[in-house]
C-alpha atoms as a PDB file:
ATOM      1  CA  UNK A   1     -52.656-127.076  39.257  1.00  0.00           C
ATOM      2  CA  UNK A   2     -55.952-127.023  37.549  1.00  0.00           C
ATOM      3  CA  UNK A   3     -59.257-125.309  38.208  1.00  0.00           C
ATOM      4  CA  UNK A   4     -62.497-126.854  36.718  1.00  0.00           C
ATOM      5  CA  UNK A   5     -65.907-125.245  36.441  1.00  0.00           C
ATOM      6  CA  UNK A   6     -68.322-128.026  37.014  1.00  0.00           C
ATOM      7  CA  UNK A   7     -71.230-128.392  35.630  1.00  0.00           C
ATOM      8  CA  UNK A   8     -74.184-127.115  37.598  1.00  0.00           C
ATOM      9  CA  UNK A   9     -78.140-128.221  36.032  1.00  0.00           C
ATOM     10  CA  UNK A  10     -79.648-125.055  35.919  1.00  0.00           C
ATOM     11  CA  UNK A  11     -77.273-122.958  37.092  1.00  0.00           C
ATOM     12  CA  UNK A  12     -74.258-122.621  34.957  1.00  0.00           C
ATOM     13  CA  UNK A  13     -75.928-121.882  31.442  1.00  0.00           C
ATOM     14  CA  UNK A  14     -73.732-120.292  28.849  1.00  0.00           C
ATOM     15  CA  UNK A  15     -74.431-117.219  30.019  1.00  0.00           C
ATOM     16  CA  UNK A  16     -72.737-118.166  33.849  1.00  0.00           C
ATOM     17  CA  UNK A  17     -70.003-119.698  31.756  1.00  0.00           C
ATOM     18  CA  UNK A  18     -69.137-116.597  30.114  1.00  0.00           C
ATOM     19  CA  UNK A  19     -69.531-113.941  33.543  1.00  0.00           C
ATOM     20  CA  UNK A  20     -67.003-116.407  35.352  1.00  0.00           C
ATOM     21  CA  UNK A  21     -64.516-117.767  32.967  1.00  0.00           C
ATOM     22  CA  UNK A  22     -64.269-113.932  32.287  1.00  0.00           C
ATOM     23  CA  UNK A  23     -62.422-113.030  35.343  1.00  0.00           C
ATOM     24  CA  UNK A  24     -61.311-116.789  36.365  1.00  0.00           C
ATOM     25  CA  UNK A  25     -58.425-118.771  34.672  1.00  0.00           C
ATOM     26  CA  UNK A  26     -60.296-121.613  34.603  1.00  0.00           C
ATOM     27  CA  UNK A  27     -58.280-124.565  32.565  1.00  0.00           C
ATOM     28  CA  UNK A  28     -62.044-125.881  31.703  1.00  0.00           C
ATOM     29  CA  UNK A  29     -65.899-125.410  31.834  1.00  0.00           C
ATOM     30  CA  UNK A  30     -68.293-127.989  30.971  1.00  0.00           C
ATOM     31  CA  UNK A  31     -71.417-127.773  30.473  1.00  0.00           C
ATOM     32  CA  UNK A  32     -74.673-128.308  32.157  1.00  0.00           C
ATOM     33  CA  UNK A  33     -75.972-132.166  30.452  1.00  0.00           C
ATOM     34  CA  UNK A  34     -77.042-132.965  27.188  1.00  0.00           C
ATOM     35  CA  UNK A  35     -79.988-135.726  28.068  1.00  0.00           C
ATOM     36  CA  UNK A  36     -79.321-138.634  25.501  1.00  0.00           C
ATOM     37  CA  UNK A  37     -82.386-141.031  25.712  1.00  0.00           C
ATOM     38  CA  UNK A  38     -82.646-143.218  22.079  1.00  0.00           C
ATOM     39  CA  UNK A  39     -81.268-140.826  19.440  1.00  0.00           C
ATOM     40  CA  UNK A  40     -79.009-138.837  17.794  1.00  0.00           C
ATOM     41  CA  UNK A  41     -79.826-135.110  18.979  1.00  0.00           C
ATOM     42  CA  UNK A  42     -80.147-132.602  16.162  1.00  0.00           C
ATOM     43  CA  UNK A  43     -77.164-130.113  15.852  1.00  0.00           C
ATOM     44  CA  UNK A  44     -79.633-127.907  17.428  1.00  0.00           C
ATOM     45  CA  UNK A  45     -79.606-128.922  20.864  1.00  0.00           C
ATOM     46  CA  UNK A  46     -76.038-128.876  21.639  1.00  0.00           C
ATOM     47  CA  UNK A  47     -75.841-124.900  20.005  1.00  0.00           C
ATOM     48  CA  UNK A  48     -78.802-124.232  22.179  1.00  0.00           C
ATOM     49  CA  UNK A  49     -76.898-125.957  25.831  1.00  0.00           C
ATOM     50  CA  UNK A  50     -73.960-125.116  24.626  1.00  0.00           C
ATOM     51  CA  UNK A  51     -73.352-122.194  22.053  1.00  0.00           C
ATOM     52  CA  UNK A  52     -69.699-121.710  22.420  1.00  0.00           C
ATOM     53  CA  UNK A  53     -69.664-124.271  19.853  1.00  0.00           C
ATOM     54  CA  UNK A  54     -69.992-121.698  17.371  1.00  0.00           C
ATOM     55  CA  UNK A  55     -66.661-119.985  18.592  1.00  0.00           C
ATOM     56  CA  UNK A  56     -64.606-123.298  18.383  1.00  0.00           C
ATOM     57  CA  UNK A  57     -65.455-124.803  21.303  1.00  0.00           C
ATOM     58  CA  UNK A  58     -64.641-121.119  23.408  1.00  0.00           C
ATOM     59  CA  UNK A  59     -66.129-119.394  25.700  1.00  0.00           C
ATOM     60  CA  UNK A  60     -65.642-114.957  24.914  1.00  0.00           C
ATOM     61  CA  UNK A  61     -62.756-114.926  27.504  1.00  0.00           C
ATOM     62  CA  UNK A  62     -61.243-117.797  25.178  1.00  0.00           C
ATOM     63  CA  UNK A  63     -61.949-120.898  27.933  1.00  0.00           C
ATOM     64  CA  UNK A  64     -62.081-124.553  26.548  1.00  0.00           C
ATOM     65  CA  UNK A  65     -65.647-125.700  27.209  1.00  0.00           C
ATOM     66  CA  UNK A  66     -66.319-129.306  27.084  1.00  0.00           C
ATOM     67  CA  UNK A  67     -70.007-130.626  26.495  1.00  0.00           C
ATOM     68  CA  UNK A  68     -71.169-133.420  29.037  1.00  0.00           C
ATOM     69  CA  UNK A  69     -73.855-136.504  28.003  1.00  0.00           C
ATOM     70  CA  UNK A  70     -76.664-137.702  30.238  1.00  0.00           C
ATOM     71  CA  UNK A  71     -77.758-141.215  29.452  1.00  0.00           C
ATOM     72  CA  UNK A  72     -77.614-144.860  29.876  1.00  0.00           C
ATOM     73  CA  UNK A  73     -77.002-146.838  26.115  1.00  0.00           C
ATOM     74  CA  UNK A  74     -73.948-146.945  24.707  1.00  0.00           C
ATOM     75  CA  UNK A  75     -74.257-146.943  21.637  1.00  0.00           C
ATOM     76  CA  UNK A  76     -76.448-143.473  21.746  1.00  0.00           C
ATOM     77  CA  UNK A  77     -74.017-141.927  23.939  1.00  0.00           C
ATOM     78  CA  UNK A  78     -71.270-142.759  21.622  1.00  0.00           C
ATOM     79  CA  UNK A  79     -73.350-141.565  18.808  1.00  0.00           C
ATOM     80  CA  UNK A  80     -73.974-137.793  20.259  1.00  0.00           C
ATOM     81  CA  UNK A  81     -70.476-138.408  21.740  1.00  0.00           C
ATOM     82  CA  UNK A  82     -68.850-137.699  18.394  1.00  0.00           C
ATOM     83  CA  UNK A  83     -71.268-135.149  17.131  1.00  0.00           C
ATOM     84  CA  UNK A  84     -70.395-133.175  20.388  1.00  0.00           C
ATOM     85  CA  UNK A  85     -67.007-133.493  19.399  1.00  0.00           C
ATOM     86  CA  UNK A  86     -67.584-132.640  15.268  1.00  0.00           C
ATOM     87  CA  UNK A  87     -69.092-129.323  16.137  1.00  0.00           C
ATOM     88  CA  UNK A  88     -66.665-128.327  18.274  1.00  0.00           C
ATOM     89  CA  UNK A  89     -66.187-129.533  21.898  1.00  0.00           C
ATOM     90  CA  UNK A  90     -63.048-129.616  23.103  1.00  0.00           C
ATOM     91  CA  UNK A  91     -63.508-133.833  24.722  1.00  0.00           C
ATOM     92  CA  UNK A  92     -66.683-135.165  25.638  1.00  0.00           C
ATOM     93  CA  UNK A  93     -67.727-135.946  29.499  1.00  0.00           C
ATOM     94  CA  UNK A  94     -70.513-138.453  31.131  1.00  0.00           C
ATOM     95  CA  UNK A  95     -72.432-137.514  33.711  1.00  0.00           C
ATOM     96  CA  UNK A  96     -72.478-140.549  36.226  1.00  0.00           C
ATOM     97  CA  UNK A  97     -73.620-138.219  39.491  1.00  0.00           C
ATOM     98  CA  UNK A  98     -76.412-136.291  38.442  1.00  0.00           C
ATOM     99  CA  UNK A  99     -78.850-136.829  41.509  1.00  0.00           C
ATOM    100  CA  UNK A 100     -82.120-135.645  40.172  1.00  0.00           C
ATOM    101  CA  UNK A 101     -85.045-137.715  40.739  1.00  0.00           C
ATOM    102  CA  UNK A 102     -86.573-137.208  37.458  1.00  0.00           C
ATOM    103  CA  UNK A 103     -83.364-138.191  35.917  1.00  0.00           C
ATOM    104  CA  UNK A 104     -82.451-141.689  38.206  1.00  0.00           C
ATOM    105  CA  UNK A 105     -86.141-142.292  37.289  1.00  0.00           C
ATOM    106  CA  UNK A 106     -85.055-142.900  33.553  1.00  0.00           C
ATOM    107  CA  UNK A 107     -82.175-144.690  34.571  1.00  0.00           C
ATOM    108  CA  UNK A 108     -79.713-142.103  34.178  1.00  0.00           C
ATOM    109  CA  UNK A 109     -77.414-139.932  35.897  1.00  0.00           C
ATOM    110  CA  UNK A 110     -75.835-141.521  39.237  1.00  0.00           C
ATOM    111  CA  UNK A 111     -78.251-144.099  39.724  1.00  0.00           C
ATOM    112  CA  UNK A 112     -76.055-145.751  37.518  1.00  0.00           C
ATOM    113  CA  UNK A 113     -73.501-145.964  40.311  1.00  0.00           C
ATOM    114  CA  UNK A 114     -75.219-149.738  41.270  1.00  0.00           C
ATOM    115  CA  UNK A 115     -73.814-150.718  38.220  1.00  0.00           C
ATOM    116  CA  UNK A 116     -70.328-150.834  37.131  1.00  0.00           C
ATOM    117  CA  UNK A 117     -70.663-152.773  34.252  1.00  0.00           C
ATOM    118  CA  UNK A 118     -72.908-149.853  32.649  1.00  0.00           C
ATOM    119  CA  UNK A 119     -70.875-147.648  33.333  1.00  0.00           C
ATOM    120  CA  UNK A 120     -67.974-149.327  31.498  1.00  0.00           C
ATOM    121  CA  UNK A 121     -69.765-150.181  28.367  1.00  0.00           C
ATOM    122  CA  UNK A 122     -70.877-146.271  28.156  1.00  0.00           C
ATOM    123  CA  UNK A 123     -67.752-145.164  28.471  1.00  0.00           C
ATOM    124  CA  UNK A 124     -66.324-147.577  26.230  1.00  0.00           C
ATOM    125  CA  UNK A 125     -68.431-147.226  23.650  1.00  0.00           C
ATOM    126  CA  UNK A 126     -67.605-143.452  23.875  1.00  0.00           C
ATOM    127  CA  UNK A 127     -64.123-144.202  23.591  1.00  0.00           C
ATOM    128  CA  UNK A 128     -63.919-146.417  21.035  1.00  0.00           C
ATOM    129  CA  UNK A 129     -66.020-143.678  18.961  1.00  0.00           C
ATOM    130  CA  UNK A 130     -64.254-140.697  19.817  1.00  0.00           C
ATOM    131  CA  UNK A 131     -60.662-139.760  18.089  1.00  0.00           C
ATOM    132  CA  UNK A 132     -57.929-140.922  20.086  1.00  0.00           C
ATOM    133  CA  UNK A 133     -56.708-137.493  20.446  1.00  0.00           C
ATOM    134  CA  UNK A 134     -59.783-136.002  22.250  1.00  0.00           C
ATOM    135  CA  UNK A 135     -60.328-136.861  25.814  1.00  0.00           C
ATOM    136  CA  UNK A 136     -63.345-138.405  27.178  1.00  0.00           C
ATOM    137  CA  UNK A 137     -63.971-138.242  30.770  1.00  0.00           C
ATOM    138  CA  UNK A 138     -66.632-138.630  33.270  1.00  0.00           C
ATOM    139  CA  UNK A 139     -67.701-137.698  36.268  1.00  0.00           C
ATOM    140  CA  UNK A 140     -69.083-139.650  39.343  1.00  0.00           C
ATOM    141  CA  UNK A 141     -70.316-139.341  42.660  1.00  0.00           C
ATOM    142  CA  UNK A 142     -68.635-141.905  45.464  1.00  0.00           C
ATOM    143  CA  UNK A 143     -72.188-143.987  45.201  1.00  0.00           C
ATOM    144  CA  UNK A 144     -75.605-144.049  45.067  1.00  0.00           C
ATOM    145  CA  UNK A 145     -77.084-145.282  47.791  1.00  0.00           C
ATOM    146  CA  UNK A 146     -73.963-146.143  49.987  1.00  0.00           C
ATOM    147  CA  UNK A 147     -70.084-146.016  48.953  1.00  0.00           C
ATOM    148  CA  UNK A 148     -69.479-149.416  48.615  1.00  0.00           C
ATOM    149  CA  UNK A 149     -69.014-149.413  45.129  1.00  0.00           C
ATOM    150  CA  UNK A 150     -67.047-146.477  44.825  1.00  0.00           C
ATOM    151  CA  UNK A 151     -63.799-147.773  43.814  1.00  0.00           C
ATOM    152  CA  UNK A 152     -65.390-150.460  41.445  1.00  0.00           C
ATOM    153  CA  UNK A 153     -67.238-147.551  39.566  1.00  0.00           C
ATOM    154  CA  UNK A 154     -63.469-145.594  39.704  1.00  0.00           C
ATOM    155  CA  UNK A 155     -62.515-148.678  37.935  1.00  0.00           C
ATOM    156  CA  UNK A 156     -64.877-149.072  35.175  1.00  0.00           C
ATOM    157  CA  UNK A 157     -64.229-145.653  34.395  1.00  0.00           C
ATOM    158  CA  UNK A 158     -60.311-146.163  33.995  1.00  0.00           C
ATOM    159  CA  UNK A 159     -60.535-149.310  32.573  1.00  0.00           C
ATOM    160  CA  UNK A 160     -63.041-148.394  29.620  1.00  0.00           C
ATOM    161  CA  UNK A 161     -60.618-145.757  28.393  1.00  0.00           C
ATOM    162  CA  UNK A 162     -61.115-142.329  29.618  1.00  0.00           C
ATOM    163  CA  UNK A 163     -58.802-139.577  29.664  1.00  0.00           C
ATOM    164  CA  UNK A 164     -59.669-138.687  33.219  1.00  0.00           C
ATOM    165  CA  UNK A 165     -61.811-139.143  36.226  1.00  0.00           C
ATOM    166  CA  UNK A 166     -63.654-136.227  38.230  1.00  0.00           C
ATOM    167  CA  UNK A 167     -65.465-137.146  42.102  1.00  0.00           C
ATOM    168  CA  UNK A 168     -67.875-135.617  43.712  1.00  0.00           C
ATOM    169  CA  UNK A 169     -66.902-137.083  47.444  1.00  0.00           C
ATOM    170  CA  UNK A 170     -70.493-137.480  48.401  1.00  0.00           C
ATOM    171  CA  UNK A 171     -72.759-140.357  47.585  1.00  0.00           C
ATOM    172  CA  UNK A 172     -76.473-139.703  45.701  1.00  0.00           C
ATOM    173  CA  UNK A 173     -77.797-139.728  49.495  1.00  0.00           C
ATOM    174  CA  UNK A 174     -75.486-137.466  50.676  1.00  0.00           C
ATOM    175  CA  UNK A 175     -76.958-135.298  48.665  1.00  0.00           C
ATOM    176  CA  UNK A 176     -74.585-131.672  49.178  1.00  0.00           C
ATOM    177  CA  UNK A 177     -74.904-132.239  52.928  1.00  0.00           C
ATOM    178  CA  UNK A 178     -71.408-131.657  54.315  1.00  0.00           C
ATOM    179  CA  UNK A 179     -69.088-132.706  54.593  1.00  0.00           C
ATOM    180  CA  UNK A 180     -67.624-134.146  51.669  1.00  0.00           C
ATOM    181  CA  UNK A 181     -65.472-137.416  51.759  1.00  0.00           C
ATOM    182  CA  UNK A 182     -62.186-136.293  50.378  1.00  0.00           C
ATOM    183  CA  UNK A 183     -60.310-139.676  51.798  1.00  0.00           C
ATOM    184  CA  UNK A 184     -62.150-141.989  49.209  1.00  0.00           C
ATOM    185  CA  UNK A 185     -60.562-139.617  46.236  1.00  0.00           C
ATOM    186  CA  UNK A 186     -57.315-139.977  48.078  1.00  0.00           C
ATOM    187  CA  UNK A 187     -57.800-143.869  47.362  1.00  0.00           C
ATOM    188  CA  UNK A 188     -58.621-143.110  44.171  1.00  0.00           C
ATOM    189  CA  UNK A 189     -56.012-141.573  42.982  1.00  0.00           C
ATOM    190  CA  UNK A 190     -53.595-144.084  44.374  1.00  0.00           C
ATOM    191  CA  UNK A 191     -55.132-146.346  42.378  1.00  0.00           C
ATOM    192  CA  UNK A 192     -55.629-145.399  38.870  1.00  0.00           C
ATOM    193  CA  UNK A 193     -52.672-143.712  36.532  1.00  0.00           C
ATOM    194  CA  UNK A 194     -55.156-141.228  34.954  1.00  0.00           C
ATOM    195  CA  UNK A 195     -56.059-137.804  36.360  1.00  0.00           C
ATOM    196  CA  UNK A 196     -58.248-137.681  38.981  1.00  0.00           C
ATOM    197  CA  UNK A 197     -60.231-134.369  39.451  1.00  0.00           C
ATOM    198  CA  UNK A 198     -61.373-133.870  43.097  1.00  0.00           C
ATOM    199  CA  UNK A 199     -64.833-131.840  43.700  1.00  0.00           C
ATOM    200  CA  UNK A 200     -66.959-130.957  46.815  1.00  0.00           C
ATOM    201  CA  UNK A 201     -67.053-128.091  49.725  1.00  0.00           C
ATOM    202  CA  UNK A 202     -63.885-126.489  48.194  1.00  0.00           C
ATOM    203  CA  UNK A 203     -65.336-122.904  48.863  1.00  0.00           C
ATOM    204  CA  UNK A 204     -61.958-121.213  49.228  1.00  0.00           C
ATOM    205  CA  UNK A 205     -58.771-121.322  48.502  1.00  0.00           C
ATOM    206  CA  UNK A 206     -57.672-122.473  51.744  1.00  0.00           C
ATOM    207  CA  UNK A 207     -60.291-125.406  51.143  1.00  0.00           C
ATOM    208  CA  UNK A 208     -58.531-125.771  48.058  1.00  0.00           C
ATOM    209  CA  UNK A 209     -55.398-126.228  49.283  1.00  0.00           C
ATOM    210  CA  UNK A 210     -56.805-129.088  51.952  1.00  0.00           C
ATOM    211  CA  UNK A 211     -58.506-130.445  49.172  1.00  0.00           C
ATOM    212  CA  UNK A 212     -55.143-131.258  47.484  1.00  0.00           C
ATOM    213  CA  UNK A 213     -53.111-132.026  50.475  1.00  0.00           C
ATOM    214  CA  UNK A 214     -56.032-134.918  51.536  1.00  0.00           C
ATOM    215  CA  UNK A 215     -56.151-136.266  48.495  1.00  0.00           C
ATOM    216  CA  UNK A 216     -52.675-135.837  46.231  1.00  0.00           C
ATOM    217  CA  UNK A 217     -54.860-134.494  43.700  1.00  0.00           C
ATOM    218  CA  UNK A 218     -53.442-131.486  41.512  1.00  0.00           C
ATOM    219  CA  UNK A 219     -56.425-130.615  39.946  1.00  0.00           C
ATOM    220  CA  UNK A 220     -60.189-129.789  42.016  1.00  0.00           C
ATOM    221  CA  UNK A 221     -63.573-128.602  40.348  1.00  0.00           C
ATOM    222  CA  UNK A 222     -65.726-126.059  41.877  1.00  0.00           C
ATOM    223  CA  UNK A 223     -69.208-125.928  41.324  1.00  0.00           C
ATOM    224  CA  UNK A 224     -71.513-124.015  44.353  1.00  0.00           C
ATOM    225  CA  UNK A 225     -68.395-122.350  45.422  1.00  0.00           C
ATOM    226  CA  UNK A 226     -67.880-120.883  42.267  1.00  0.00           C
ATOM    227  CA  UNK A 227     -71.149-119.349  42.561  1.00  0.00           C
ATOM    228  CA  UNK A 228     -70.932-118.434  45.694  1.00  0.00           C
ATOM    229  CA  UNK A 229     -67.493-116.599  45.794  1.00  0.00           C
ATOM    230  CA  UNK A 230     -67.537-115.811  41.979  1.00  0.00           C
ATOM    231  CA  UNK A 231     -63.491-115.280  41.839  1.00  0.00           C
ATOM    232  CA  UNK A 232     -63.295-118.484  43.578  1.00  0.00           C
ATOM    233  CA  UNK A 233     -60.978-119.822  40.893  1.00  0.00           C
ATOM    234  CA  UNK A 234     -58.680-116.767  40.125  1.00  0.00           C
ATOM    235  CA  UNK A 235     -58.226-116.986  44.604  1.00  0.00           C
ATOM    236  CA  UNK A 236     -57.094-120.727  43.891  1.00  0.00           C
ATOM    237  CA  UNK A 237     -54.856-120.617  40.748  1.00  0.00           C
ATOM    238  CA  UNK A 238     -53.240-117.054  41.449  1.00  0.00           C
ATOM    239  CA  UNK A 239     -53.720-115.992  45.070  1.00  0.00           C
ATOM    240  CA  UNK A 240     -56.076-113.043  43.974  1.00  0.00           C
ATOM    241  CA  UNK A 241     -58.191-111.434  46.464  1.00  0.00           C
ATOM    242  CA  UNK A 242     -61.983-112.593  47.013  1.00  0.00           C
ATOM    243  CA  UNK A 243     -64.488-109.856  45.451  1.00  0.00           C
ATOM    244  CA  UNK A 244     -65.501-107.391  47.522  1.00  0.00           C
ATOM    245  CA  UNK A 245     -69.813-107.205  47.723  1.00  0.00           C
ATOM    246  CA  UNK A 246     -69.525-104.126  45.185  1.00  0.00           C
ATOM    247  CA  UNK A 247     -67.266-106.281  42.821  1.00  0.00           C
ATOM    248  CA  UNK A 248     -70.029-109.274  42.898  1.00  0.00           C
ATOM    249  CA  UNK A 249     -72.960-106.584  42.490  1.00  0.00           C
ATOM    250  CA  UNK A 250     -71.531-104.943  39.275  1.00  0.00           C
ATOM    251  CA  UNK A 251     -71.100-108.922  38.137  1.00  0.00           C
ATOM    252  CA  UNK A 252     -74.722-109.479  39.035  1.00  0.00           C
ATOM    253  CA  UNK A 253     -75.405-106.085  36.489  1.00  0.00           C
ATOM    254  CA  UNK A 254     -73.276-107.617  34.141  1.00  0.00           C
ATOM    255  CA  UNK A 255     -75.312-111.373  34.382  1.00  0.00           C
ATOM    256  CA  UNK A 256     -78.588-109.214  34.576  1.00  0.00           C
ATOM    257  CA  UNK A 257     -77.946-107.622  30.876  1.00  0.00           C
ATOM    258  CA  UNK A 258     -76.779-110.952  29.316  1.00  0.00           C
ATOM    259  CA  UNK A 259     -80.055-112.700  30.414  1.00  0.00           C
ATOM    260  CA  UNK A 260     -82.103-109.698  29.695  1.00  0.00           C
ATOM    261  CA  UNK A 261     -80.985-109.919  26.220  1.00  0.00           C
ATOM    262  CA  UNK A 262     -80.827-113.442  25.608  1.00  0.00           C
ATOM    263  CA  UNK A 263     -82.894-116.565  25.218  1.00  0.00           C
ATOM    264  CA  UNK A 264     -83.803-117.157  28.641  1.00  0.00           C
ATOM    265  CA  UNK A 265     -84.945-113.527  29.895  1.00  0.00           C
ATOM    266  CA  UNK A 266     -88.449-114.730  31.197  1.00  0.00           C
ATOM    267  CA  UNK A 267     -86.158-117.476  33.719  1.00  0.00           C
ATOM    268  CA  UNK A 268     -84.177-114.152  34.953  1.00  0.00           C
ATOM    269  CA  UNK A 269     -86.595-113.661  38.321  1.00  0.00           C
ATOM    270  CA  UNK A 270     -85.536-117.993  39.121  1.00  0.00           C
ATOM    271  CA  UNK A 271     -82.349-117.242  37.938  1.00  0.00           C
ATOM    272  CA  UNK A 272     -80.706-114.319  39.831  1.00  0.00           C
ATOM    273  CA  UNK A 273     -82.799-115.523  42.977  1.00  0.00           C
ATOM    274  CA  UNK A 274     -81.216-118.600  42.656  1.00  0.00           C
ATOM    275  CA  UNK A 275     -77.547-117.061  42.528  1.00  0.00           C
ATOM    276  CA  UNK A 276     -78.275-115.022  45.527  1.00  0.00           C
ATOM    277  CA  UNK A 277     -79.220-118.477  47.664  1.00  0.00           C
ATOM    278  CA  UNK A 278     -75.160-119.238  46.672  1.00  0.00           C
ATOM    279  CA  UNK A 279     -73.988-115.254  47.791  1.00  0.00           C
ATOM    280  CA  UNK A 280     -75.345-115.549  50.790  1.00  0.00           C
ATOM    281  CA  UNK A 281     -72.914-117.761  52.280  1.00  0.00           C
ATOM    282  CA  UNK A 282     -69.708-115.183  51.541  1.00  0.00           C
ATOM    283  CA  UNK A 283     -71.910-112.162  51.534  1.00  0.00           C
ATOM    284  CA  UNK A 284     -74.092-110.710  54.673  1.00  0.00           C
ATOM    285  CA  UNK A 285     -74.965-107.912  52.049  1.00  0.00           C
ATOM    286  CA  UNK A 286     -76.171-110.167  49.540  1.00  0.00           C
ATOM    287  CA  UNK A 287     -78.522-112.013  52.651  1.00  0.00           C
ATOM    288  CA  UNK A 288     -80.392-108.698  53.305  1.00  0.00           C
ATOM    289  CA  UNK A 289     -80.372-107.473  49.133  1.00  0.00           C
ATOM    290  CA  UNK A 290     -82.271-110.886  49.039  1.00  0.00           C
ATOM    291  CA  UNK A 291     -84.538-110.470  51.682  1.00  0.00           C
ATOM    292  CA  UNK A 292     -85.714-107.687  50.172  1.00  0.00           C
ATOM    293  CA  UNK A 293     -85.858-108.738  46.470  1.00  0.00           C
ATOM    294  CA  UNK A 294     -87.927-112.033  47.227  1.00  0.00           C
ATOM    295  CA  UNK A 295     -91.002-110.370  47.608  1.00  0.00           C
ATOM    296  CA  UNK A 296     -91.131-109.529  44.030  1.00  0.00           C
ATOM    297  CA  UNK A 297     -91.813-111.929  41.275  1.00  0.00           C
ATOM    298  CA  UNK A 298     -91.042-109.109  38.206  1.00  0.00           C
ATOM    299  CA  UNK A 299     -88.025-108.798  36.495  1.00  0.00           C
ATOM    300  CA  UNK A 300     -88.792-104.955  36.126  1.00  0.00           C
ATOM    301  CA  UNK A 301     -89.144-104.738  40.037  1.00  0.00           C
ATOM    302  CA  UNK A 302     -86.110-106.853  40.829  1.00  0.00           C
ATOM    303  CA  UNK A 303     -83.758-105.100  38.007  1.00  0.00           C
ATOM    304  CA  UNK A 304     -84.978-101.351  39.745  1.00  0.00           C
ATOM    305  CA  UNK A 305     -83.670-102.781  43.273  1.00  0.00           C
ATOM    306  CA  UNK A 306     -80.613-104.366  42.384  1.00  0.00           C
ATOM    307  CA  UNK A 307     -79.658-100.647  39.777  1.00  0.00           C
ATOM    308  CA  UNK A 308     -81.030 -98.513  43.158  1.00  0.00           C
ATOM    309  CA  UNK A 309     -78.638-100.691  45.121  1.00  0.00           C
ATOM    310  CA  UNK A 310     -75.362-100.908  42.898  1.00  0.00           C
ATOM    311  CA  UNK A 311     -75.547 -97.207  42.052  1.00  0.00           C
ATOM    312  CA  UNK A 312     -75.870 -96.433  46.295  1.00  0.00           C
ATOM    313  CA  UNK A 313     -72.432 -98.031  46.932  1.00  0.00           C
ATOM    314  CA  UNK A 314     -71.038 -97.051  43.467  1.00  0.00           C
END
């Protein structure tokens, strides 16, 4: 069995990365997109998405982390393809399910999903540029607008080389509305010889464990679950117990100080109220902490609440 961390816009920055490959044994993280447009990105970008790269591709915890490519030319994502992989990433991935508006806009992302024949001659363009012995994947959503091309996109994937296939079982207009569509993975999987990574409403183990049994898949990625239950993998893999709401607070501590000392400190208000829209749904504590810390826009005023309330139940 393997347990992915997907890759969440916005949500799982390095930082994220670190906190939960820390106490999950995740088999691999990738990273939140690298937007290719008509150039090769300076070295630059990918250290600033994705600094592991300076520890060999590694999260601290010692986690392969793989960077994943937004666009829609070939040749441009084979060209950052295999500068990805020179300074370090451990494969390459492309993102074929991002749903963003701003993003289909540019023709990238998973409006690509109405076309097959992109989608081949990205990937195979990657391929053919990458060394043979480092995977490139991708990652798709069952359609854009309907799932009728779902197993011709599959295809185009397989057939243009890559290592292995991960599906978000919801189409671009499904949005993350439940439920998710785990029979067209099942398909899938039947179908093509490569790996096929199942993703969508796995929020616990036992979710998990349907996940698998629908769909014959041995390997799932969790993205909002992950945030949500932040053990999530270690409950999958080993059979550990969920946190407790005093085990997630002292993470949130933990998060707090990284982003309070890195890059991103003046996105920490955004960012930790964002988290707490995930906790909510396995936490009734973490509904009422939030309650209260909306009201503030601060980082000063939330840090003081969330300190007052992790040293009360310490």
């Amino acid at each position: 069995m393997r347990v992915i961390l997907a890759p969440m816009e916005g949500v799982v920055d390095d930082h994220m990365r670190d906190i939960l490959s820390a106490i999950n044994p995740f088999d691999l993280v990738v990273t939140e997109f690298v937007r290719v447009v008509n150039q090769l990105l300076p070295e630059k970008v990918f250290y600033k998405l994705c600094p592991e790269l300076l520890n060999n591709g590694l999260t601290p915890s010692g986690t392969p982390v793989r960077v994943q490519l937004l666009g829609q030319e070939p040749e441009w994502m084979a060209q950052n393809a295999i500068r990805a992989i020179e300074l370090g990433s451990n494969g390459v991935d492309a993102n074929f399910g991002c749903p963003a508006k701003t993003v289909n806009k540019s023709k990238g992302g998973a409006v690509l999903l109405q076309y097959p024949d992109n989608i081949y001659n990205i990937v195979k363009a990657m391929r053919e540029a990458v060394p043979s012995h480092q995977p490139v994947t991708a990652k798709i959503r069952l359609g854009y607008e309907d799932k009728s091309l779902f197993m011709e996109n599959a295809l185009a994937v397989y057939e243009a080389g890559a290592s292995e296939l991960a599906i978000h079982a919801r189409s671009k207009t499904d949005g993350y509305k439940p439920p998710a569509y785990w029979e067209y993975i099942t398909e899938v999987r039947k179908r093509l010889p490569i790996p096929v990574i199942a993703n969508g409403e796995i929020w616990n183990a036992a979710d998990a464990k349907r996940c698998m049994d629908v769909t014959g898949c041995d390997s799932v990625m969790i993205g909002r679950g992950a945030i949500s239950l932040p053990n999530l993998g270690d409950t999958i893999k080993t059979g550990a117990a969920p946190y407790t709401w005093l085990q997630t607070l002292t993470l949130l501590m933990a998060y707090t100080e990284k982003e309070l000392n890195g890059r991103k400190s003046d996105y920490y208000p955004s960012r930790i109220k964002q988290w707490f829209s995930y906790l909510n749904r396995q936490y009734p504590e973490a509904d009422a902490l939030f309650r209260e810390l909306r009201i503030y826009k601060t980082t000063e005023e939330i840090v003081k609440v969330l300190q007052q309330t992790h040293q009360s139940l310490s």
